[in-house]
C-alpha atoms as a PDB file:
ATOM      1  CA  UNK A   1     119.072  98.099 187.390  1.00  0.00           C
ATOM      2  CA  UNK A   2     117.969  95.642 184.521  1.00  0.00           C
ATOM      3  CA  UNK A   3     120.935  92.999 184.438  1.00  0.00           C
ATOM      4  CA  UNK A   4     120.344  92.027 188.595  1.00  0.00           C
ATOM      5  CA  UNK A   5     116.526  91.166 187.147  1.00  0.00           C
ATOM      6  CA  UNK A   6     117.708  89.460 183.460  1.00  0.00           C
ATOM      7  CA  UNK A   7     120.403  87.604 185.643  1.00  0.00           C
ATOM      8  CA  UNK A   8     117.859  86.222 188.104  1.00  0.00           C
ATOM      9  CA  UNK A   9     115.209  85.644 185.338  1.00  0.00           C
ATOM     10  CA  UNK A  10     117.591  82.981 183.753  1.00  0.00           C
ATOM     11  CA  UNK A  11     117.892  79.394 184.504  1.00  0.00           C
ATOM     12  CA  UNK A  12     120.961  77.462 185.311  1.00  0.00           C
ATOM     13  CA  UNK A  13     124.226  77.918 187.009  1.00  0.00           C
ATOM     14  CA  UNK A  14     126.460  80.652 186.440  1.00  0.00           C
ATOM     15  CA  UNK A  15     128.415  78.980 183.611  1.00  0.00           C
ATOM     16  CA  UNK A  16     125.434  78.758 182.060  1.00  0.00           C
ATOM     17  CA  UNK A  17     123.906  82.118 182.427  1.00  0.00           C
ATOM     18  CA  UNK A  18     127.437  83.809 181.394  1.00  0.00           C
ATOM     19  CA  UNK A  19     127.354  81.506 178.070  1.00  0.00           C
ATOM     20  CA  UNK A  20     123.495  82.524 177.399  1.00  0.00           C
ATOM     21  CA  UNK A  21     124.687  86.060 177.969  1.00  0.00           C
ATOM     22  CA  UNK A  22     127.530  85.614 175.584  1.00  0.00           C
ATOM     23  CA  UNK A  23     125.136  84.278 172.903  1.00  0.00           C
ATOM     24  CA  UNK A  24     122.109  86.512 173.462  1.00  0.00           C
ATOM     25  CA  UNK A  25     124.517  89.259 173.233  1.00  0.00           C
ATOM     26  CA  UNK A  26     126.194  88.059 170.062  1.00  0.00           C
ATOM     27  CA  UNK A  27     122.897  87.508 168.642  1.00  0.00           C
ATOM     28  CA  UNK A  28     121.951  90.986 168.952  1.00  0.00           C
ATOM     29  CA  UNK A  29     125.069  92.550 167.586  1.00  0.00           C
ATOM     30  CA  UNK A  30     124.976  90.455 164.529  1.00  0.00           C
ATOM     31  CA  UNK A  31     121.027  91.391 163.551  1.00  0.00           C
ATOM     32  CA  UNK A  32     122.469  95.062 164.273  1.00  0.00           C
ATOM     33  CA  UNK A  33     124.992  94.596 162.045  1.00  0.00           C
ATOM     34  CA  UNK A  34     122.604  92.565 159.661  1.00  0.00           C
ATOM     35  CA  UNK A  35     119.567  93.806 159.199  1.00  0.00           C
ATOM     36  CA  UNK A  36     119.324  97.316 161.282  1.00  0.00           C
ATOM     37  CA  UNK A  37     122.654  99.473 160.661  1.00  0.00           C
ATOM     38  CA  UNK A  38     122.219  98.719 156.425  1.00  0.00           C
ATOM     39  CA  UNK A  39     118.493  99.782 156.938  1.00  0.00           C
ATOM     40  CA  UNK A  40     119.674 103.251 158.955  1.00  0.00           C
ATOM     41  CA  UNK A  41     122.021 103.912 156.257  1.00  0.00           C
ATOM     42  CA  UNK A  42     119.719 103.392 153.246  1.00  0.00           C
ATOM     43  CA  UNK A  43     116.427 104.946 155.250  1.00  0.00           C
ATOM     44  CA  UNK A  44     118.277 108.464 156.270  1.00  0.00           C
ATOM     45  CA  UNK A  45     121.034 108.354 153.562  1.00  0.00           C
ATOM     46  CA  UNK A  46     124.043 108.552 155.617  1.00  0.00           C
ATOM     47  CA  UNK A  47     126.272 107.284 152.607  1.00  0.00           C
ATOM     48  CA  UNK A  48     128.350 110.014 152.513  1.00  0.00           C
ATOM     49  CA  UNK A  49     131.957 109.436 154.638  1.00  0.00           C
ATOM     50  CA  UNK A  50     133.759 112.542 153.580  1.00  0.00           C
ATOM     51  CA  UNK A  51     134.965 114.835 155.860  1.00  0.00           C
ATOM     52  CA  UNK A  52     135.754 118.506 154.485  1.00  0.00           C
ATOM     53  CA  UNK A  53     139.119 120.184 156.152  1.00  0.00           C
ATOM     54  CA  UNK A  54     138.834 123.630 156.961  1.00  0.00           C
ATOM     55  CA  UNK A  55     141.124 126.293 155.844  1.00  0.00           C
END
């Protein structure tokens, strides 16, 4: 699996690692959120939220 090899690849103790973790992970979500997810939306025009209920 990848997280044994991320989780050996990084420095410190395990307070430390969790905390990177925490922040790498955070990182990531927000540039989703940021810069990726409004880019997916405008790029394949997904604006549209309606949902039609059948008869």
């Amino acid at each position: 699996m990848i997280f044994p090899f991320v989780w050996n690849l990084m420095p410190g103790p395990v307070w430390m690692r969790v905390l990177l973790i925490v922040v790498l992970v955070t990182a990531i979500v927000a540039a989703l959120f940021q810069w990726v997810f409004p880019w997916v939306s405008v790029t394949f025009d997904i604006q549209d939220q309606n949902i039609e209920a059948g008869a």
